[in-house]
C-alpha atoms as a PDB file:
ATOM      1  CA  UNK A   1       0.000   0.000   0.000  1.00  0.00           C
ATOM      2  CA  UNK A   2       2.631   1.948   0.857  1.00  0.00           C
ATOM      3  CA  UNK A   3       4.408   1.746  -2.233  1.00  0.00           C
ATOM      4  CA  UNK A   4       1.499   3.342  -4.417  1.00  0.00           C
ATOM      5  CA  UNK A   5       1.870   6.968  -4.800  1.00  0.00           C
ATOM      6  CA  UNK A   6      -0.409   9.046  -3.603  1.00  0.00           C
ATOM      7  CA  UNK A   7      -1.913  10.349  -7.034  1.00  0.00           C
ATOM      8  CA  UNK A   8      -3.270   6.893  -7.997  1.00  0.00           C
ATOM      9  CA  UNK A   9      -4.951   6.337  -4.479  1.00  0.00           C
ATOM     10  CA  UNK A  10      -6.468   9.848  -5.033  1.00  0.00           C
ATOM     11  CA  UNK A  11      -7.324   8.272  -8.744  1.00  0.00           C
ATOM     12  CA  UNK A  12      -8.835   5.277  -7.085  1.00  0.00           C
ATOM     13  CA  UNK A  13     -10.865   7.507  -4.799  1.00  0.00           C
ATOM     14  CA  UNK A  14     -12.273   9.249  -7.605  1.00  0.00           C
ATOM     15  CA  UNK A  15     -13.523   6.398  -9.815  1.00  0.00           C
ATOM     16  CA  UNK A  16     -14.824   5.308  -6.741  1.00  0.00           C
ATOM     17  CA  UNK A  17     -17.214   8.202  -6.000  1.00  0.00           C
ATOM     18  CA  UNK A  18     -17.450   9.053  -9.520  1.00  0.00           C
ATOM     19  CA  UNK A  19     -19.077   5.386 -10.405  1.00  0.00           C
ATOM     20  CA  UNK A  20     -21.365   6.113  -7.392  1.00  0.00           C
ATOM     21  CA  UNK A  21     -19.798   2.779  -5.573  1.00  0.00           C
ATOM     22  CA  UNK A  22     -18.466   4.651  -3.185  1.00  0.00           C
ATOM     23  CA  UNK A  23     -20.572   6.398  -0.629  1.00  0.00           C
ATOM     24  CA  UNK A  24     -19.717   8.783   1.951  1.00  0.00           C
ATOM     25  CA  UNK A  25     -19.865   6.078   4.475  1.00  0.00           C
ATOM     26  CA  UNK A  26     -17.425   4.224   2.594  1.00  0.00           C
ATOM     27  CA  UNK A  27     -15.599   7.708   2.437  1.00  0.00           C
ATOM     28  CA  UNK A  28     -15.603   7.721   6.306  1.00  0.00           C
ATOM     29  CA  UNK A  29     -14.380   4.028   6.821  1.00  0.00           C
ATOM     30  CA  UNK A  30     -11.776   4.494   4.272  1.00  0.00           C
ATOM     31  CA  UNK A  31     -10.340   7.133   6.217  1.00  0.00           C
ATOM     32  CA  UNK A  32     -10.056   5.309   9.677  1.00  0.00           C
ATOM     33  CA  UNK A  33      -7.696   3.157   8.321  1.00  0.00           C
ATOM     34  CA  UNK A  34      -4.461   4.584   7.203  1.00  0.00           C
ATOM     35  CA  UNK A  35      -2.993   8.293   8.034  1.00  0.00           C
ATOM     36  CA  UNK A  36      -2.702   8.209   4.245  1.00  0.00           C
ATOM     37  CA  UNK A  37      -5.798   7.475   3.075  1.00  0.00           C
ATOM     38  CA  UNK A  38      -7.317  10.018   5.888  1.00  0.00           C
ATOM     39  CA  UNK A  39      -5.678  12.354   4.189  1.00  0.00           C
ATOM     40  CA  UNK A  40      -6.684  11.495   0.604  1.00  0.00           C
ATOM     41  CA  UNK A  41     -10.513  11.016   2.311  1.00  0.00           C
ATOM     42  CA  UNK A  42     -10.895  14.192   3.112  1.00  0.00           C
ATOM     43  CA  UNK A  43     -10.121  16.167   0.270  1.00  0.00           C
ATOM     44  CA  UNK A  44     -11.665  18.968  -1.015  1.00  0.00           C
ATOM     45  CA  UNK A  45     -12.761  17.453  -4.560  1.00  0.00           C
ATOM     46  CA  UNK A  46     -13.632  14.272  -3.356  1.00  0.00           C
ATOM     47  CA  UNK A  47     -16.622  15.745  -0.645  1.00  0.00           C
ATOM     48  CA  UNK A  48     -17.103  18.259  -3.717  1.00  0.00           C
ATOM     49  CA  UNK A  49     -18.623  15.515  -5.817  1.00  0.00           C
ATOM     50  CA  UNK A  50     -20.434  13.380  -3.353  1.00  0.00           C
ATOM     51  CA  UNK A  51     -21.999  16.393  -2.189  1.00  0.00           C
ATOM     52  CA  UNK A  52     -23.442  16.844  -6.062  1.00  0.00           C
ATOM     53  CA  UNK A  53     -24.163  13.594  -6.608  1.00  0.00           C
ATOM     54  CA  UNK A  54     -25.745  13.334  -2.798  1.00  0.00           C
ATOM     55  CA  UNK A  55     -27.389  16.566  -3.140  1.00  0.00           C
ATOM     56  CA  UNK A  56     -27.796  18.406  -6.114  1.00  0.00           C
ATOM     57  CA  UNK A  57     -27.513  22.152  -6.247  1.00  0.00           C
ATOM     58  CA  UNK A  58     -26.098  24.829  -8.203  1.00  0.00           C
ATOM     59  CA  UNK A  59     -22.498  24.973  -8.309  1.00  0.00           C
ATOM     60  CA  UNK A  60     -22.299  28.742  -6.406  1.00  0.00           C
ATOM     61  CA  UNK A  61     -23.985  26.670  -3.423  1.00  0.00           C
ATOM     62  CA  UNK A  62     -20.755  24.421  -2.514  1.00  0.00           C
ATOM     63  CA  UNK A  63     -17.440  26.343  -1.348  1.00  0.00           C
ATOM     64  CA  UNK A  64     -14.566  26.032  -3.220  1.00  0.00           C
ATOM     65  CA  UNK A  65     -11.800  27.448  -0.747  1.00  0.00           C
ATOM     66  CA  UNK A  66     -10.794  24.798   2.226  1.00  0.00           C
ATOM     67  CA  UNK A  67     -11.658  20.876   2.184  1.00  0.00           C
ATOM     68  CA  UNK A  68     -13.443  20.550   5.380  1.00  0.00           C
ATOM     69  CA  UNK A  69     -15.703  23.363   4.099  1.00  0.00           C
ATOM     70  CA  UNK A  70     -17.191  20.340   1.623  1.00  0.00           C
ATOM     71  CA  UNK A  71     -16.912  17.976   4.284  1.00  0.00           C
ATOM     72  CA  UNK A  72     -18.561  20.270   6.994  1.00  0.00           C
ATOM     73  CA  UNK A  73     -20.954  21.371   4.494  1.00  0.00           C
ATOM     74  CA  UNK A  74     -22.296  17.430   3.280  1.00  0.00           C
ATOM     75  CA  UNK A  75     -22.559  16.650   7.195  1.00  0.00           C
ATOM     76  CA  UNK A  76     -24.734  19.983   7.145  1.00  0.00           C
ATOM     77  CA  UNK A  77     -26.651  18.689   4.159  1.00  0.00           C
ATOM     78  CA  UNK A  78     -26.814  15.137   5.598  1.00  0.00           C
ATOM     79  CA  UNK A  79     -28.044  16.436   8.665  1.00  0.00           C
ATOM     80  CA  UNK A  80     -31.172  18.752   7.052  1.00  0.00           C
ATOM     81  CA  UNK A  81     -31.580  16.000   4.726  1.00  0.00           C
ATOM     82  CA  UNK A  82     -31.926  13.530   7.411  1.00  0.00           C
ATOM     83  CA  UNK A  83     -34.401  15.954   9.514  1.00  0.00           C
ATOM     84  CA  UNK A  84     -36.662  16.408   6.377  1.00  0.00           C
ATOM     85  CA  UNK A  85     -36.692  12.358   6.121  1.00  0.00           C
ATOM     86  CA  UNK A  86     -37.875  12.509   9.667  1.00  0.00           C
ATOM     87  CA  UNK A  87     -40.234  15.012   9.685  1.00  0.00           C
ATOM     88  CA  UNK A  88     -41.859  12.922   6.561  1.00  0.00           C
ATOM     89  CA  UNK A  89     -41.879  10.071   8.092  1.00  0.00           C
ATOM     90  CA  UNK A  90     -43.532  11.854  11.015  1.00  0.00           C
ATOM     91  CA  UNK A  91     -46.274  13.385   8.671  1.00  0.00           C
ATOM     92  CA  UNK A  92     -46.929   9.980   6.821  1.00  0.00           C
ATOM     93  CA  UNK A  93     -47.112   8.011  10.151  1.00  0.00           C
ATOM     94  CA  UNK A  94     -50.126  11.079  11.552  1.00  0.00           C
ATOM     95  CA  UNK A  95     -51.659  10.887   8.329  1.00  0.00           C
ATOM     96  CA  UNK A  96     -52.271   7.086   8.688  1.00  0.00           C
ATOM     97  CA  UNK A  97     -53.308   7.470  12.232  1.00  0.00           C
ATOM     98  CA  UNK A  98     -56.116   9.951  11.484  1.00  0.00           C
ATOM     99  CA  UNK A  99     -57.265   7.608   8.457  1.00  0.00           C
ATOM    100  CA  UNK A 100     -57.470   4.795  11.522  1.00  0.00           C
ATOM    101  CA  UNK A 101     -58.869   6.974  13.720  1.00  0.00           C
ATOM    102  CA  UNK A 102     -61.481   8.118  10.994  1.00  0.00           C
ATOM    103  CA  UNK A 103     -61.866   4.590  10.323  1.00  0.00           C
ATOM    104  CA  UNK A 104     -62.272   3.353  13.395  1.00  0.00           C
ATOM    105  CA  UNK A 105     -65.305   6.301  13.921  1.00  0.00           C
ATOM    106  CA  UNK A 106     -66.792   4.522  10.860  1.00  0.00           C
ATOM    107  CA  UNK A 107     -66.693   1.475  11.807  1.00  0.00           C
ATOM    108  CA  UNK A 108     -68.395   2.306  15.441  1.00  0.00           C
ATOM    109  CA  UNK A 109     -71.022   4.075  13.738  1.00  0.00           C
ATOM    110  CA  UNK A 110     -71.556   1.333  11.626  1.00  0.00           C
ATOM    111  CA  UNK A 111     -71.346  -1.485  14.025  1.00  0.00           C
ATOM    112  CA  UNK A 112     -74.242   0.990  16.013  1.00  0.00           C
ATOM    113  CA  UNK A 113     -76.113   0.965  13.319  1.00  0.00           C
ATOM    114  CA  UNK A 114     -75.832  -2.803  12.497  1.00  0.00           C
ATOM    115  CA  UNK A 115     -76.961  -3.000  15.986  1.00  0.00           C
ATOM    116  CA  UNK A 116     -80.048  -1.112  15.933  1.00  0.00           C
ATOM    117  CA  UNK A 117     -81.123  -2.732  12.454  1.00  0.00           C
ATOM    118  CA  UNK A 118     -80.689  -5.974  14.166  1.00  0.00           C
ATOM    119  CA  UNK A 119     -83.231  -4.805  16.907  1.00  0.00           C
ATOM    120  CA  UNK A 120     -85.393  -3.209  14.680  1.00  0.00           C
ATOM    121  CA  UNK A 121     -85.593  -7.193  12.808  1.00  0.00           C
ATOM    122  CA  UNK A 122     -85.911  -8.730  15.922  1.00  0.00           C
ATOM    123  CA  UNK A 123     -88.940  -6.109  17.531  1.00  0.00           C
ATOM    124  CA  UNK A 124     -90.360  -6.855  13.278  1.00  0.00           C
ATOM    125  CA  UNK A 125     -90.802 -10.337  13.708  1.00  0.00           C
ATOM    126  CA  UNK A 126     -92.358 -10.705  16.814  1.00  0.00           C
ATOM    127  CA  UNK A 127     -95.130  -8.517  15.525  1.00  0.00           C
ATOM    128  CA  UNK A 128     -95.042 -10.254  12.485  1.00  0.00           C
ATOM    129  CA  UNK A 129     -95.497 -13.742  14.051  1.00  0.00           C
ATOM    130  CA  UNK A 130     -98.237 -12.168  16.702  1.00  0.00           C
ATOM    131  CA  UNK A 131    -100.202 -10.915  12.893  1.00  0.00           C
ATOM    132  CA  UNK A 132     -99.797 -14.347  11.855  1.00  0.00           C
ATOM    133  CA  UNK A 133    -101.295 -16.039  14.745  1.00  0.00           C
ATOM    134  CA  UNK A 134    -103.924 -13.421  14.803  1.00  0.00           C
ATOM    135  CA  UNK A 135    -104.757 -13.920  10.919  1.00  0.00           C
ATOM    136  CA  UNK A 136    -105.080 -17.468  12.013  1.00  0.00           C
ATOM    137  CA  UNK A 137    -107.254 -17.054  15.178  1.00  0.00           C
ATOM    138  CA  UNK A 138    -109.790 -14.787  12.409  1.00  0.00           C
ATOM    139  CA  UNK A 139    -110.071 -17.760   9.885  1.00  0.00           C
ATOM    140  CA  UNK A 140    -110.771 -19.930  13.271  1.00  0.00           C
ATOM    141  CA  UNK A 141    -113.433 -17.992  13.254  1.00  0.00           C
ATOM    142  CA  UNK A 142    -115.519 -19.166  11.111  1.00  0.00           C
ATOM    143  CA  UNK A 143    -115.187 -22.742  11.640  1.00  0.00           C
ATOM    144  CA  UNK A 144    -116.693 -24.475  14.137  1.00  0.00           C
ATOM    145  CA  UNK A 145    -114.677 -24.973  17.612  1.00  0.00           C
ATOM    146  CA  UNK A 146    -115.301 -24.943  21.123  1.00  0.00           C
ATOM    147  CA  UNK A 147    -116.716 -21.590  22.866  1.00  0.00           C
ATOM    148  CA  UNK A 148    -113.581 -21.385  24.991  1.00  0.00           C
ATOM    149  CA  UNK A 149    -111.230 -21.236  22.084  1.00  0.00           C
ATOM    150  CA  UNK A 150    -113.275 -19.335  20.293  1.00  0.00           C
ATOM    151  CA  UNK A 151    -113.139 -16.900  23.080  1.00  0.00           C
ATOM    152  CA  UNK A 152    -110.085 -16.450  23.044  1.00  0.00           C
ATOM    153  CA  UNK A 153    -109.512 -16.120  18.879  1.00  0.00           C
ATOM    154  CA  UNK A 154    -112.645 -13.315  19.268  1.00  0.00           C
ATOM    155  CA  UNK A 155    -110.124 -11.423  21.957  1.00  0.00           C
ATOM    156  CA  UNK A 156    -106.968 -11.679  20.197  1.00  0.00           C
ATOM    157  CA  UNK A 157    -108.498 -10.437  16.375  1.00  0.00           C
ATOM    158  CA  UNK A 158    -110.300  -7.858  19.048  1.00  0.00           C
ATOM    159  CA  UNK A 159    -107.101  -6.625  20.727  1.00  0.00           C
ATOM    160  CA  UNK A 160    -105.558  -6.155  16.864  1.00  0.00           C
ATOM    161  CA  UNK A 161    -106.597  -2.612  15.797  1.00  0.00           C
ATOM    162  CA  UNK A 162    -105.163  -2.752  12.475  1.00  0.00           C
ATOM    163  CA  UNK A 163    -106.351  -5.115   9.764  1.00  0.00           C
ATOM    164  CA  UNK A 164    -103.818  -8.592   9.912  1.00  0.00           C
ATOM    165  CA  UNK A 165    -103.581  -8.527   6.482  1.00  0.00           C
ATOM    166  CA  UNK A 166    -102.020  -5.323   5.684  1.00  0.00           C
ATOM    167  CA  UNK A 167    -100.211  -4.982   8.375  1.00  0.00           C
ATOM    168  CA  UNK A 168     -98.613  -8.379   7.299  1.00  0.00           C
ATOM    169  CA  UNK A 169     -97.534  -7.159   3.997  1.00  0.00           C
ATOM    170  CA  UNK A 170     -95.716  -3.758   5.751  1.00  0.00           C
ATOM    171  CA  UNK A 171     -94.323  -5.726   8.257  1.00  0.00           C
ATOM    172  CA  UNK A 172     -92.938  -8.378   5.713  1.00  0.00           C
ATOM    173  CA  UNK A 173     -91.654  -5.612   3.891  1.00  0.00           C
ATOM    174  CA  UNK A 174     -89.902  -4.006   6.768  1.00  0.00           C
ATOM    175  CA  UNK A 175     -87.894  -7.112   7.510  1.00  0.00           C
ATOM    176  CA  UNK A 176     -86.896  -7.497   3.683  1.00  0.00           C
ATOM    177  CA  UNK A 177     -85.590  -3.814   4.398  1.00  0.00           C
ATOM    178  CA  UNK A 178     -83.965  -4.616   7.892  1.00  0.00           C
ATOM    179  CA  UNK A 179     -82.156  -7.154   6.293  1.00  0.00           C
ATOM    180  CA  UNK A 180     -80.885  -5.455   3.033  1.00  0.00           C
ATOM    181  CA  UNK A 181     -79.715  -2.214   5.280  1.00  0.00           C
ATOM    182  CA  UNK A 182     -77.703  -5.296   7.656  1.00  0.00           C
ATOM    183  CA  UNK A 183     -76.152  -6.662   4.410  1.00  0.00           C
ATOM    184  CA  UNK A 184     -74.985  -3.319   3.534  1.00  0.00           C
ATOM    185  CA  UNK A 185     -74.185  -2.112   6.689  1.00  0.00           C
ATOM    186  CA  UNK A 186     -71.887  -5.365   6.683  1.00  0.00           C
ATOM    187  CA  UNK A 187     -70.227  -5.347   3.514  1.00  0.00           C
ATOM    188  CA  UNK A 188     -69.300  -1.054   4.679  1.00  0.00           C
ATOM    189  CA  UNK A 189     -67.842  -3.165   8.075  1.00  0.00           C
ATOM    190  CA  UNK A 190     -65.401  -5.519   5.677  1.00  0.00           C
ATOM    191  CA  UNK A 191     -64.678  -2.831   3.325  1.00  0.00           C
ATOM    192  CA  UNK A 192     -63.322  -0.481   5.908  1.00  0.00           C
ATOM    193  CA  UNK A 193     -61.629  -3.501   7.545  1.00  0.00           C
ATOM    194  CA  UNK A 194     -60.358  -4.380   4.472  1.00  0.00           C
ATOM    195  CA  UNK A 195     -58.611  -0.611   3.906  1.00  0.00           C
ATOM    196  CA  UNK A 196     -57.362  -0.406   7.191  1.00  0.00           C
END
């Protein structure tokens, strides 16, 4: 090593950060391991053009007068680049947050309504299978039974304000809509799972 001048290091050096396989971390290891090539490391031209191909600004930007001005100046560069990466990062990871966040409102409000729809089919079909057993007790009616029973079929069509029959058909129709509005509401819940 010692018996290579110092030119064709400096040669080797340049190819090296010219071909872009060699970075500035390669730079700073190649230094730490000969007084010569710490020397040769930190020259002016070399930190010149990594700082270009690093960073690219106009030429007026980088100094030209001492070599640790380039080198200072990349680690300045490094540094704001680095912060900006940060600060990204930062941004990206509270912009997914408040998409969760959002989506985990929608999902609540979903799950609520999913919830009441469910109720609202269950409350449905009670009434719906009271109608039906008070449709039946009216076509007891007129057939022939026992007074008792028939008592008791005269009270429950009675107690039914509204005619069986029509209120049969809403109510049927209700529960066709309860359970569309759950099969919606469901396929918004996997669809925001889904994104998330």
């Amino acid at each position: 090593m010692v018996s290579l001048p110092d030119e064709l290091w400096s040669r080797i050096l340049e190819i090296g950060i010219g071909n872009s396989t060699l970075t500035y971390k390669d730079l700073c290891c190649v230094s730490i391991t000969s007084r010569l090539l710490r020397r040769l490391s930190s020259e002016h031209s070399l930190w010149n053009r990594l700082l270009s191909s690093d960073f690219p600004l106009s030429p007026s930007y980088f100094p030209s007068s001492s070599s640790s001005s380039s080198k200072s100046l990349y680690k300045l560069r490094f540094e704001i680049d680095k912060e900006r990466k940060i600060a990204a990062h930062k941004r990206a990871i509270l912009r997914k947050e408040s998409q969760i966040s959002e989506h985990s409102r929608r999902l609540h409000d979903i799950q609520k309504l999913v919830s009441q729809e469910k109720i609202k089919a269950i409350q449905t079909s009670h009434e719906f299978s009271h109608l039906l057993r008070v449709r039946e007790a009216s076509v007891a009616l007129n057939v022939w039974q026992p007074e008792v029973v028939r008592g008791r079929q005269k009270q429950m069509v009675e107690q039914c304000g509204v005619p069986a029959e029509s209120r049969i058909r809403t109510l049927e129709m209700e529960l066709k809509l309860c359970k569309q509005q759950i099969m919606g509401l469901e396929k918004s819940h996997v669809s925001i799972d889904v994104s998330i």
